[in-house]
Protein backbone atom coordinates (compact mmCIF):
# COMPACT_ATOMS: atom_id res chain seq x y z
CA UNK A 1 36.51 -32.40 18.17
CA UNK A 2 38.92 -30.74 15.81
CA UNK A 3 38.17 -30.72 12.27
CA UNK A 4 41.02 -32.83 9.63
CA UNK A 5 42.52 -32.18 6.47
CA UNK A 6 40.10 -34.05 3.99
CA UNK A 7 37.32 -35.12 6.34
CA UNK A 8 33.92 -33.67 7.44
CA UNK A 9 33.55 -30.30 9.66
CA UNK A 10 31.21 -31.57 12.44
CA UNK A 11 29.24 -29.06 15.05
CA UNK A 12 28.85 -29.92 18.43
CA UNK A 13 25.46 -31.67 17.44
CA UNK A 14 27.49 -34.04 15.09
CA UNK A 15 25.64 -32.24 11.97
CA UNK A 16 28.22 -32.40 8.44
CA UNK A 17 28.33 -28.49 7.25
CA UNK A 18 31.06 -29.32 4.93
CA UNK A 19 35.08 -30.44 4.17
CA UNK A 20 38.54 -29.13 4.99
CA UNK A 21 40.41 -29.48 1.93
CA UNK A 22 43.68 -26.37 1.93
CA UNK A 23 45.12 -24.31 4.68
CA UNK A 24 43.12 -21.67 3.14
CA UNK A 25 39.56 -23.67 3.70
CA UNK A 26 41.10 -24.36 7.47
CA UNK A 27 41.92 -20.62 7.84
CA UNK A 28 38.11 -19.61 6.81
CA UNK A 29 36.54 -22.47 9.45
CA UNK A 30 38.97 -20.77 12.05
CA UNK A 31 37.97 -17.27 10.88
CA UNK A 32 34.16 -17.79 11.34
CA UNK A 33 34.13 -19.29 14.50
CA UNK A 34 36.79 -18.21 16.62
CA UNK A 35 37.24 -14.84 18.70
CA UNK A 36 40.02 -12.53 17.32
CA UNK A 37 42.97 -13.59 20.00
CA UNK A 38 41.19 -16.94 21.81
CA UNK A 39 40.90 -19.84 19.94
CA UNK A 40 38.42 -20.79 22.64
CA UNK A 41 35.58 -18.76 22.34
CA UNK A 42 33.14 -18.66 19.81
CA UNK A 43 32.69 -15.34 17.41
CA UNK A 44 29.12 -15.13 16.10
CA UNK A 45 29.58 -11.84 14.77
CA UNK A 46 26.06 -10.53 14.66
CA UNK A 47 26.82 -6.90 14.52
CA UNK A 48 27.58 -7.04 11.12
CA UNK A 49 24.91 -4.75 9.15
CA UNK A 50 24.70 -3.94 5.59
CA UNK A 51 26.63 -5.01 2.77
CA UNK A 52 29.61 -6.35 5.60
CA UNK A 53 26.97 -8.92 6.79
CA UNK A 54 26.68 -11.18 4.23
CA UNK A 55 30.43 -11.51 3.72
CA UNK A 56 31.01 -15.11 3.69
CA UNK A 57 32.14 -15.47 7.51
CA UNK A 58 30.31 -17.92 8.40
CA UNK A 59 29.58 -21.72 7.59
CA UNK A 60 26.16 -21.20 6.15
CA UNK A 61 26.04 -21.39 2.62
CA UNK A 62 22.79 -19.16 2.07
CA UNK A 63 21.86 -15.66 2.19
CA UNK A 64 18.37 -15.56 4.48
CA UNK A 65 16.09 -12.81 3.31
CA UNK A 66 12.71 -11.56 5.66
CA UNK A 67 12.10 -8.96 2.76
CA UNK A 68 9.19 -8.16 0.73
CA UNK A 69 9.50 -10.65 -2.26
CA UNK A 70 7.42 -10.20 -5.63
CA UNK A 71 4.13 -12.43 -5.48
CA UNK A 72 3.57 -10.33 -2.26
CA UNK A 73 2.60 -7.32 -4.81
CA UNK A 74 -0.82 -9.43 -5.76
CA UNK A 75 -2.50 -6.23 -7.45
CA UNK A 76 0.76 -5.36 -9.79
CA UNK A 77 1.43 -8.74 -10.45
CA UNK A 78 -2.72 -8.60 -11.97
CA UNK A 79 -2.43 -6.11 -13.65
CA UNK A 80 -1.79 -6.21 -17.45
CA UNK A 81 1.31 -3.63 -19.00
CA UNK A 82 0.89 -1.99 -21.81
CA UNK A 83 3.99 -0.23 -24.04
CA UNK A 84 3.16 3.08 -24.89
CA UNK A 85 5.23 6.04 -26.75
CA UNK A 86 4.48 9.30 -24.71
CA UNK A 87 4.73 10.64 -21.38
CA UNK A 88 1.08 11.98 -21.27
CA UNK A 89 -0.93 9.11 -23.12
CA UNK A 90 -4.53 9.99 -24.33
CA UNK A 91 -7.59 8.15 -24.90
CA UNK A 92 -10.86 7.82 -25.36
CA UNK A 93 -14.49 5.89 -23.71
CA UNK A 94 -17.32 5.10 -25.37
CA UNK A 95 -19.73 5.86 -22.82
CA UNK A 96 -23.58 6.08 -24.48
CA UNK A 97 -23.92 4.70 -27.63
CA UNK A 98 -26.98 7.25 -28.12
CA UNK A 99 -30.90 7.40 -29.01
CA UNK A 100 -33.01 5.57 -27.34
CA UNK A 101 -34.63 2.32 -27.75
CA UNK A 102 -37.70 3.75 -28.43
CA UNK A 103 -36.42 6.06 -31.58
CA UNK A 104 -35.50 2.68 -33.49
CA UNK A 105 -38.70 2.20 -35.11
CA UNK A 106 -40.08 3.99 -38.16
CA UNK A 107 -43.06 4.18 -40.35
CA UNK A 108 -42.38 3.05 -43.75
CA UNK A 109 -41.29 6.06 -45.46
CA UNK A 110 -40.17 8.08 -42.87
CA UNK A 111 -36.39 9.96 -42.51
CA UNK A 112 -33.90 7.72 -40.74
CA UNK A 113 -32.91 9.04 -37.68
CA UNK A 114 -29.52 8.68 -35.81
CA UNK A 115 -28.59 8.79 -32.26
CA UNK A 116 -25.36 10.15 -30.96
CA UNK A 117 -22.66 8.48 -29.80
CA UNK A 118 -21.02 9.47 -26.60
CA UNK A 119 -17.24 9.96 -25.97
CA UNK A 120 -15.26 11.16 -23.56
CA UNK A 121 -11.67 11.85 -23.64
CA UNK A 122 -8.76 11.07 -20.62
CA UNK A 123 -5.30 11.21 -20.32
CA UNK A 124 -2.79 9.29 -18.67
CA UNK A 125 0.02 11.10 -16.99
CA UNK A 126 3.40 8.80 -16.73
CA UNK A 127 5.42 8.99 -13.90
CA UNK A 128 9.19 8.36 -13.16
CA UNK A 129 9.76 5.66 -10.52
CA UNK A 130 13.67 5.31 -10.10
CA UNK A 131 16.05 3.62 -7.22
CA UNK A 132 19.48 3.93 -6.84
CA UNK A 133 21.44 1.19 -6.06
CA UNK A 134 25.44 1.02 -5.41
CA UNK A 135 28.17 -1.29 -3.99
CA UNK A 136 32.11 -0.76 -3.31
CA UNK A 137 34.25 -1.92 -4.75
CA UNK A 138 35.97 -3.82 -2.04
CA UNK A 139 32.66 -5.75 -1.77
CA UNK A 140 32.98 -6.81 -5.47
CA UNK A 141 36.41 -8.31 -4.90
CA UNK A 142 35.44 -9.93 -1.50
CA UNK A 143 34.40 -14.12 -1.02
CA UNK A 144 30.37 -13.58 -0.01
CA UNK A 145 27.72 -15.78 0.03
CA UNK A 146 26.00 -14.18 -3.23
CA UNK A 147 26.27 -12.04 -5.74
CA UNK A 148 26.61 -8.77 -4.03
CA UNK A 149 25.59 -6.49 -7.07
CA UNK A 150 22.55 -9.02 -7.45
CA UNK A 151 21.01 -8.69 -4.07
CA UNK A 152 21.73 -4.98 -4.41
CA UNK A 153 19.56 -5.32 -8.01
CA UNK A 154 16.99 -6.83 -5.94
CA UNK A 155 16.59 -4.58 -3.13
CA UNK A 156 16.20 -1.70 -5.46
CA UNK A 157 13.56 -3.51 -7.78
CA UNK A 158 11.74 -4.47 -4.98
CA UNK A 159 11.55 -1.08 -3.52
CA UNK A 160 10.04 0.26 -6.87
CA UNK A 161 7.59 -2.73 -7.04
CA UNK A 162 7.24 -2.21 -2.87
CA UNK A 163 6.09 2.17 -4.26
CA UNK A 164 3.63 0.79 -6.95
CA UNK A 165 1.87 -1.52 -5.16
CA UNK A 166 1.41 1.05 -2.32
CA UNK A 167 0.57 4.11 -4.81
CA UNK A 168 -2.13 1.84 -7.24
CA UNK A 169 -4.43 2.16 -3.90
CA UNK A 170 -3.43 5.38 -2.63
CA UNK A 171 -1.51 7.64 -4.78
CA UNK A 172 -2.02 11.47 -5.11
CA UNK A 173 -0.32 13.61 -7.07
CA UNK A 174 -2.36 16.26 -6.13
CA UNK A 175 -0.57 15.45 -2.27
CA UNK A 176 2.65 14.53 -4.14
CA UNK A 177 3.04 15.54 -7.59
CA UNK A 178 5.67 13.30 -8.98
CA UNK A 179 3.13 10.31 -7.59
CA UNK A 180 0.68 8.76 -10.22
CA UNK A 181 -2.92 8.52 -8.86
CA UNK A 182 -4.00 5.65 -7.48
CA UNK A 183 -7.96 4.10 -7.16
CA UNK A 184 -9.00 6.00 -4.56
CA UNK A 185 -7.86 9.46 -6.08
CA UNK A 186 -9.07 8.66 -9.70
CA UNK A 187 -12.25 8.18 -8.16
CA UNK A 188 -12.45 11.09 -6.27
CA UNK A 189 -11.37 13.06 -9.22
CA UNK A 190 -14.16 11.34 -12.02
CA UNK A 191 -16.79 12.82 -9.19
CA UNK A 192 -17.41 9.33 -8.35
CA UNK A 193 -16.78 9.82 -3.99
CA UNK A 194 -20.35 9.41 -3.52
CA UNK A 195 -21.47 6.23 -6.07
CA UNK A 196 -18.16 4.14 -5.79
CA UNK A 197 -16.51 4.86 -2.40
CA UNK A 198 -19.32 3.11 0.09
CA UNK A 199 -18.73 4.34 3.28
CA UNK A 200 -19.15 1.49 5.76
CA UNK A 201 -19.00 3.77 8.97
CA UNK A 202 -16.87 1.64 11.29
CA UNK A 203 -19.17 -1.22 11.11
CA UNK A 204 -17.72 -5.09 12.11
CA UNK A 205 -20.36 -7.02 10.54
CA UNK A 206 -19.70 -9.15 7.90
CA UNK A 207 -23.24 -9.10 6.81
CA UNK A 208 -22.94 -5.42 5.77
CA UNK A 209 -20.04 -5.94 4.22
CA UNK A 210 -21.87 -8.87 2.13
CA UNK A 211 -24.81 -6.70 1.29
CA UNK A 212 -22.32 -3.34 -0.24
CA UNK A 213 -20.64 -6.45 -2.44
CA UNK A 214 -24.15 -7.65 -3.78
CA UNK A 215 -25.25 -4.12 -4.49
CA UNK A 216 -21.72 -3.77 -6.01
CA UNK A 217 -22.27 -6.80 -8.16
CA UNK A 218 -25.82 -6.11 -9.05
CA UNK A 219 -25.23 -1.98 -10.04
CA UNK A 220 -21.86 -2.86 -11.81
CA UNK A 221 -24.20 -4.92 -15.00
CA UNK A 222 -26.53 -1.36 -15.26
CA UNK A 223 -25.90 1.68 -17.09
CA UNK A 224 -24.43 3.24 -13.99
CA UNK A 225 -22.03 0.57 -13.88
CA UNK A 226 -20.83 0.72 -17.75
CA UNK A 227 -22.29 -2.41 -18.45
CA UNK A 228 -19.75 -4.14 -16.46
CA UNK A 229 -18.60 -6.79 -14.11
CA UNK A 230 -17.02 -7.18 -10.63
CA UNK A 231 -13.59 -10.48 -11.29
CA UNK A 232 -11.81 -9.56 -7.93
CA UNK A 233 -12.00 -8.43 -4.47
CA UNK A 234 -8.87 -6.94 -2.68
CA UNK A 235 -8.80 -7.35 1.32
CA UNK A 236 -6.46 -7.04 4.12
CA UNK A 237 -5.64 -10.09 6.22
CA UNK A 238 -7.58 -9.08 9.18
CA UNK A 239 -10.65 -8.80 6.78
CA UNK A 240 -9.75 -12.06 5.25
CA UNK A 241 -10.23 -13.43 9.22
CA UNK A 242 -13.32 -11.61 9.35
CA UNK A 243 -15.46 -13.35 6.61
CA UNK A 244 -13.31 -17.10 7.45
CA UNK A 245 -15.07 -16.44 11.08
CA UNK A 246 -18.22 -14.51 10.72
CA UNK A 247 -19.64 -14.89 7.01
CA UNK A 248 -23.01 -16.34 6.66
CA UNK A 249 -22.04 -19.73 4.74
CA UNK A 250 -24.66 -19.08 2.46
CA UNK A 251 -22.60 -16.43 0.83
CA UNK A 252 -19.78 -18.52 0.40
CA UNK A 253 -17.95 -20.01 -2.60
CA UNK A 254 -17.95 -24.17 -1.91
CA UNK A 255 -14.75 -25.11 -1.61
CA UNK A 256 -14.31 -28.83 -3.20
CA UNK A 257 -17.82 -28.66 -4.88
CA UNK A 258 -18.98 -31.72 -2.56
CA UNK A 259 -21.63 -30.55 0.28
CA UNK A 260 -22.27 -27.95 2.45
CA UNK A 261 -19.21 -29.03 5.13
CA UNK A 262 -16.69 -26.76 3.55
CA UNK A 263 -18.45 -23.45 4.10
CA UNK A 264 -19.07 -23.68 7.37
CA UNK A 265 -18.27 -21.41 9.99
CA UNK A 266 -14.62 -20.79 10.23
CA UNK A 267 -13.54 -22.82 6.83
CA UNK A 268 -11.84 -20.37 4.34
CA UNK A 269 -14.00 -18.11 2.04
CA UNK A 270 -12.33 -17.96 -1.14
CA UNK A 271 -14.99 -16.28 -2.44
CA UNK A 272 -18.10 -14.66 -2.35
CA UNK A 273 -21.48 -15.84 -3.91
CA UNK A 274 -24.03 -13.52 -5.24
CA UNK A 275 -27.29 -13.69 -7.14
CA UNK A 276 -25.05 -11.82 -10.08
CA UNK A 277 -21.98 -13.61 -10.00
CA UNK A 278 -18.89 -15.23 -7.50
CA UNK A 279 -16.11 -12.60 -6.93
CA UNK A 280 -13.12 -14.23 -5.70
CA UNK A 281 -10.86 -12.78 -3.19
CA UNK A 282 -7.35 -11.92 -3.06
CA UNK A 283 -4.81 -11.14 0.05
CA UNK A 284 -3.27 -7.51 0.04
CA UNK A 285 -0.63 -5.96 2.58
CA UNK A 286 -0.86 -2.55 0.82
CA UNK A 287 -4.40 -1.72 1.93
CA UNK A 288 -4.03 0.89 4.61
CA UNK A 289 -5.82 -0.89 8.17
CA UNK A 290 -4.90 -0.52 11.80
CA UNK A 291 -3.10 -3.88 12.06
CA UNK A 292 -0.23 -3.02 8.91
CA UNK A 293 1.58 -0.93 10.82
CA UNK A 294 4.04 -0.53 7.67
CA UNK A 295 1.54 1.56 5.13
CA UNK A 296 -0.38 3.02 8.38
CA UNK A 297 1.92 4.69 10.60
CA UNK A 298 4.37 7.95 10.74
CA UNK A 299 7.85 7.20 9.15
CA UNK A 300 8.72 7.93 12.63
CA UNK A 301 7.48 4.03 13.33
CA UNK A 302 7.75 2.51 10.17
CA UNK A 303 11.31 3.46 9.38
CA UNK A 304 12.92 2.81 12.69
CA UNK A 305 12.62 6.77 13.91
CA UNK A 306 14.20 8.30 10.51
CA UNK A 307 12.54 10.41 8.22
CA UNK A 308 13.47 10.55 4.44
CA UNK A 309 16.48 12.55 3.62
CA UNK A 310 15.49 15.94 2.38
CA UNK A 311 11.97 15.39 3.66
CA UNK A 312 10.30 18.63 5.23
CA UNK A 313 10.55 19.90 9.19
CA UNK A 314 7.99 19.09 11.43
CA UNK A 315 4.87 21.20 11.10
CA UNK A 316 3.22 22.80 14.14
CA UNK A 317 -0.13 21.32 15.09
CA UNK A 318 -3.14 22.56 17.03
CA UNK A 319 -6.54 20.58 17.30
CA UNK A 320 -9.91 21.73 19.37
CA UNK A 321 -12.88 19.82 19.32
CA UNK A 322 -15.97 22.04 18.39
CA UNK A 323 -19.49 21.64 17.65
CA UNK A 324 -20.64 20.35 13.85
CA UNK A 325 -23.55 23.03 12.10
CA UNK A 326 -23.22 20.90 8.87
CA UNK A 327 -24.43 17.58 10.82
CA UNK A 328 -21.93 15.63 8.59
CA UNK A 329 -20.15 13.69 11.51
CA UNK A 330 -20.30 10.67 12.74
CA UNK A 331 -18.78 11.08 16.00
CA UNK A 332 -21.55 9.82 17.94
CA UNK A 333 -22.23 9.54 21.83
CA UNK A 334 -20.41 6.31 21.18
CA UNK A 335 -17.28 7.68 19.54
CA UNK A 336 -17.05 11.37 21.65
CA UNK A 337 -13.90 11.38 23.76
CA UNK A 338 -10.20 12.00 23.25
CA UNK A 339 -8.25 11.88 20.31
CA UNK A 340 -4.51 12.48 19.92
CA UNK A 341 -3.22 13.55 16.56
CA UNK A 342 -0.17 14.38 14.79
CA UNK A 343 0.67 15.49 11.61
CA UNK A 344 3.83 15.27 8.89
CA UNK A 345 4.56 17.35 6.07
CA UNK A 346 5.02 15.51 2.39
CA UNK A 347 7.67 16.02 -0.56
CA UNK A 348 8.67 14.32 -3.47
CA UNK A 349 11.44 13.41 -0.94
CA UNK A 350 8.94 11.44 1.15
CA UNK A 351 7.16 12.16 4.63
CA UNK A 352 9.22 14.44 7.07
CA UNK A 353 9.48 14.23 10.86
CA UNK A 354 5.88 14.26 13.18
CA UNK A 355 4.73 17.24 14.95
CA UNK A 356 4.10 17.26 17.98
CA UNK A 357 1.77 14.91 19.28
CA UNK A 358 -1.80 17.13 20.38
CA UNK A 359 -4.67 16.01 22.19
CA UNK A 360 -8.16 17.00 21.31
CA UNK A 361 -11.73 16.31 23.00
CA UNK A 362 -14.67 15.98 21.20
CA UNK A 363 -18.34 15.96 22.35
CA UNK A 364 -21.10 14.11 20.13
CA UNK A 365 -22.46 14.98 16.84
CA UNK A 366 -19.05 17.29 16.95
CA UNK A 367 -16.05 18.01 15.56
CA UNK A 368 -12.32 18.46 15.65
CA UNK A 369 -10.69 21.27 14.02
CA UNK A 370 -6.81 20.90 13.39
CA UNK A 371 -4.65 24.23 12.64
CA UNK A 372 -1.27 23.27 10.46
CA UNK A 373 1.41 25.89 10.70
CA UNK A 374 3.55 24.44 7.84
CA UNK A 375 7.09 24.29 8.87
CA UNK A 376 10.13 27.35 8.72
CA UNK A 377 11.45 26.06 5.32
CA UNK A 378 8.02 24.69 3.52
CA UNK A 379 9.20 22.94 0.53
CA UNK A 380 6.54 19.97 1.10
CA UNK A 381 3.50 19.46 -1.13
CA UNK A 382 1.25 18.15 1.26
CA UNK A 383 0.59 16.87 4.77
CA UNK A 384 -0.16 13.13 6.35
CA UNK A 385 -2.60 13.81 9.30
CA UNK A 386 -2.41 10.53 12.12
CA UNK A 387 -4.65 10.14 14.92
CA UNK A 388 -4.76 7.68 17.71
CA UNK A 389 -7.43 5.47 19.62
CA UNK A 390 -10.11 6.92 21.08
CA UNK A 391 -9.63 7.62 24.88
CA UNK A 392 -5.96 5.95 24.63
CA UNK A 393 -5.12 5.07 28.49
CA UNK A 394 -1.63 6.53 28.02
CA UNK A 395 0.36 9.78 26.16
CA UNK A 396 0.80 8.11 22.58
CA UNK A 397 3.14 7.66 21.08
CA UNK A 398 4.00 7.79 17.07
CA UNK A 399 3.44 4.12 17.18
CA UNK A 400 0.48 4.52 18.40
CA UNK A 401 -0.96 6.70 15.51
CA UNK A 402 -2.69 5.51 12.12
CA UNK A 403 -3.40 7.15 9.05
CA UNK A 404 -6.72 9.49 9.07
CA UNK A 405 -5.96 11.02 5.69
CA UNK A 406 -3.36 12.94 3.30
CA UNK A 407 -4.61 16.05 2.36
CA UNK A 408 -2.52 18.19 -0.56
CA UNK A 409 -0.86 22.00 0.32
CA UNK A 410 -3.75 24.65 -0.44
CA UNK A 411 -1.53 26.86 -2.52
CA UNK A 412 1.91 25.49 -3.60
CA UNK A 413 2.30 29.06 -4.82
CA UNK A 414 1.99 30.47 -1.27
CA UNK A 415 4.04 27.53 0.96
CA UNK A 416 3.48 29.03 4.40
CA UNK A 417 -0.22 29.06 4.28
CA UNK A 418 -1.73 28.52 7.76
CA UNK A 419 -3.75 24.48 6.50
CA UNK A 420 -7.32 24.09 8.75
CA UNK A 421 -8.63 20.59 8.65
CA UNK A 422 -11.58 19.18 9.96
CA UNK A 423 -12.34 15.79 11.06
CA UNK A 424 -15.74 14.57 11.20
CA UNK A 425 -14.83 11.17 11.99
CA UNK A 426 -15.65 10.35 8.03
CA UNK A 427 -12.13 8.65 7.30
CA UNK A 428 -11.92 6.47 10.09
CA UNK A 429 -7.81 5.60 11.09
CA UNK A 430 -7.19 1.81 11.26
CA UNK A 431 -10.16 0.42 9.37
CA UNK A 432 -9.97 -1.34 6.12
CA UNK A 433 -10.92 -0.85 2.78
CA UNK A 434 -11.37 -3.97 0.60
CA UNK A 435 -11.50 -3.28 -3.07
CA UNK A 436 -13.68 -4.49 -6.05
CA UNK A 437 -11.95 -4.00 -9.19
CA UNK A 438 -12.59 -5.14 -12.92
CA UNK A 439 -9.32 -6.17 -13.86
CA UNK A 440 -9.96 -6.89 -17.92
CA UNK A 441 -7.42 -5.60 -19.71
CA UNK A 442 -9.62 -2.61 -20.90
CA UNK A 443 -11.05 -1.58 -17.44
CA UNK A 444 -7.68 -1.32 -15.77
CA UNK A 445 -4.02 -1.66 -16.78
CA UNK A 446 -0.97 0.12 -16.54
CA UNK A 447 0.87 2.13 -18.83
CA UNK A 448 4.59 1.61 -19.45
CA UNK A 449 6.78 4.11 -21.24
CA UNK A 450 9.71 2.04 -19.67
CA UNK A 451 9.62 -1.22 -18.57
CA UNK A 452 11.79 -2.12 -15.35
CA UNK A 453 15.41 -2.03 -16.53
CA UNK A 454 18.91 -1.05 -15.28
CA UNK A 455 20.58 2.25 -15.86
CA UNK A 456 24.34 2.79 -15.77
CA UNK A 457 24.91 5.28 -13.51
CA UNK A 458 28.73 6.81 -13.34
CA UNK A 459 31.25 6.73 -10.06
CA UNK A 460 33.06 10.07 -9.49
CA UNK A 461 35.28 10.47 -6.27
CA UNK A 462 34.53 7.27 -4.38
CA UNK A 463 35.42 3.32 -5.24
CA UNK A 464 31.95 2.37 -6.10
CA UNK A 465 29.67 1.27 -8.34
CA UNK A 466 26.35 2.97 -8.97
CA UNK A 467 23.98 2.19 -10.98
CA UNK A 468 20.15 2.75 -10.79
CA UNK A 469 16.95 0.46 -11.69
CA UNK A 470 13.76 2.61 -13.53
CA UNK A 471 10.29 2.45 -14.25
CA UNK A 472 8.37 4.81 -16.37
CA UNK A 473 4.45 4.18 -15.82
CA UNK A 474 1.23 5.57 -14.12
CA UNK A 475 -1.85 3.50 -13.47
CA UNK A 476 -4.62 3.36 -16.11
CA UNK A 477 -8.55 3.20 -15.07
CA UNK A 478 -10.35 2.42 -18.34
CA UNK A 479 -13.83 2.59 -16.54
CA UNK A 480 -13.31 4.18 -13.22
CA UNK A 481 -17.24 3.09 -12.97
CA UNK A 482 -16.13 -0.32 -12.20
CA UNK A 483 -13.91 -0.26 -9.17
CA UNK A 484 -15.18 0.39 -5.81
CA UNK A 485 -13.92 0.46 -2.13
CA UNK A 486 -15.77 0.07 0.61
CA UNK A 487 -14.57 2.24 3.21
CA UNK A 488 -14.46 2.25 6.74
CA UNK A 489 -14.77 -1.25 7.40
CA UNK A 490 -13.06 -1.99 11.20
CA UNK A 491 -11.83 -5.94 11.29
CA UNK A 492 -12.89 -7.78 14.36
CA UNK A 493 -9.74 -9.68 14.18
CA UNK A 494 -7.65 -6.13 14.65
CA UNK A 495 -5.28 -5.32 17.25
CA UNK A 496 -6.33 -1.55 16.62
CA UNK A 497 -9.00 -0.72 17.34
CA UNK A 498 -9.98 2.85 16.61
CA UNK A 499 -13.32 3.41 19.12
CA UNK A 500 -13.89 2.01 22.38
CA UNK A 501 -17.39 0.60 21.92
């Protein structure tokens, strides 16, 4: 049927999308659904891409977004903000208040003694997260379904909340130095690898993963633990699968508070029970894990095949499996085989294109030595070193690769340094690494020089509009002696799985 002047458009299913009220609304229907030159056919136009795609050629009235949106960003959206007035912020822990309990009591007349108390000193440096965002001005002037400088606001605030999230678990600035350290590298750099990074070892079973958390909760309320407290666990989806499926119900939190039926095998754990306290669980997609192929993999996959502009070359990559003297490893008979890596050099820019993919076979209790030749023009800062399944059945491919570990340039004073890396099979690509993080106010935060606001940026020789959306802040860890990850957990419920057995 043909639509009339005052009456309902129908589709061909009889559904009302809306009136024809002036040539010009008749014009617009005829526009969106017609091909150029036959009335006849039907124009979908879906090869409309950017900005041109949301002009409003079509008889939908919304704009449909499959974007990252803000309460995906669960840790930011935790943590507390707080203003401060300086781009290197200082300050100070209590961490002994001195003596000893025995030195408190005294004979009648005797001198008063004092203990000491003990305070250490940290600083805070802010960092400088900016996006630029721009539209024509032909867009401006142009009947679309929204806003168009809006959703252009958006996009760039969400890719600065989309770089936080990411960097508050694995930031390095010692990898890239404009970055602001996340957990993992704060801990790492307090000396605290060995007491608050539990290394798992590519285990599946939930049950370990229960028992780290109760040691967690119980050495968190000692000395070694500042005296503190465990309010939230961080975990992957996968994870979250793990402990619905395979967690002892005994360890979980009752659901509705009325019998045993709700933690049952397979019901949702919300939480975990321990002799020292519940810790409640929340969903992240910013821990690095085989399955979240967005965080995990080289640009190469995650960014449709392009690398950032003005990221570095490719670096040149050889690996050889070798015996292990240090007895540090644990490839076992289990995990001995092949391994295919790659590697990418790192800016401030972003990650540049892979090497070339190398193959390397390594027997048990061994090792696998990689050689990094950094590229012709080495202006990167670090390097991203992927590695794929053991004994893949195929050649991978960069799709095919996960994360083993970002290691910083030796010398940024001498560029072209030959990099050697071993891999003892210690940072395991594609597991998981839930967190256990204090979140008070005091124990974690971040600092703000600049809270998230718009800049006016200037055009100069094209018909646009620029302007750009900032963030001054870094990532504050109060007590570093009360977050933890437990590392090298591999989900059952993963798709990539990094050993055969």
């Amino acid at each position: 049927m043909y639509p009339t002047f005052g009456g309902n458009i129908q589709l061909f299913n009889g559904a009302d999308v809306g009136q024809i009220r002036t040539m010009q609304d008749m014009q617009q229907f005829a526009k969106a659904v017609q091909t150029a030159g036959n009335a006849d056919v039907l124009d979908f136009k879906g090869d409309l891409t950017g900005v041109p795609a949301i002009r409003f050629e079509s008889l939908e009235a919304t704009l449909r977004a499959v974007t990252e949106r803000e309460e995906l960003f669960t840790l930011w959206n935790r943590l507390s903000r707080r203003p401060v007035n300086s781009s290197i912020t200082e300050f100070s822990t209590r961490n002994d208040i001195g003596g000893d309990f025995a030195e408190t009591f005294h004979g009648e007349t005797s001198e008063i003694r004092a203990g000491r108390t003990e305070y250490e000193r940290d600083i805070v440096k802010i960092k400088y997260m900016m996006q630029r965002a721009e539209v024509s001005m032909v867009a401006t002037l142009q009947n679309t379904i929204e806003d168009v400088k809006a959703a252009e606001n958006t996009s760039a605030t969400m890719r600065i909340l989309r770089a936080i999230e990411w960097a508050l678990y694995s930031g390095d600035e010692s990898v890239v130095p404009q970055q602001f350290d996340g957990v993992r590298a704060q801990l790492v750099k307090k000396g605290l690898e060995s007491t608050n990074i539990i290394n798992l070892n590519g285990t599946s079973d939930t049950a370990e993963m229960y028992d780290s958390v109760r040691k967690v909760m119980a050495d968190v309320m000692t000395p070694r633990g500042g005296y503190g407290r465990i309010s939230d666990m961080y975990l992957t989806t996968t994870v979250q699968t793990d402990l619905d499926s395979y967690l002892d119900p005994a360890y979980r939190v009752n659901l509705d508070n009325t019998g045993s039926a709700s933690t049952t095998y397979g019901s949702p754990v919300t939480g975990i029970r321990t002799s020292y306290g519940t810790v409640p669980l929340t969903t992240s997609l910013w821990i690095p894990e085989g399955n979240l192929q967005h965080i995990s993999s080289p640009i190469a996959a995650r960014q449709r095949g392009q690398a950032s502009v003005g990221a570095p070359e490719a670096p040149t990559l050889a690996a050889v499996g070798a015996a292990d003297a240090t007895g540090t490893n644990t490839f076992n008979a289990a995990r001995a085989g092949t391994y295919h890596y790659g590697v990418a050099a790192l800016n401030e820019r972003g990650e540049g294109v892979l090497s070339t993919i190398t193959a390397a076979t390594v027997a048990d209790d061994g090792k696998v030595t990689l050689t990094i030749t950094p590229p012709g023009n080495p202006n990167m800062t670090g390097f991203a070193i992927y590695r794929s399944v053991q004994d893949p059945a195929g050649t991978p491919t960069a799709a095919d690769l996960r994360l083993l570990k970002r290691i910083p340039a030796p010398d940024l004073n001498s560029p072209a340094d030959v990099v050697t890396f071993e891999d003892f099979n210690l940072n395991i690509p594609g597991a998981s690494s839930p967190h256990l993080f204090d979140l008070s106010a005091e124990s974690m935060n971040f600092e703000q020089l600049l809270p998230m606001q718009q800049f006016p940026l200037y055009p100069t020789s094209t018909a646009t509009m620029p302007w750009a959306v900032l963030l001054f802040g870094a990532l504050r860890l109060g007590y570093p002696k009360r977050a933890f990850i437990l590392d090298n957990y591999i989900p059952k419920s993963s798709d990539w799985q990094p050993h055969t057995v």
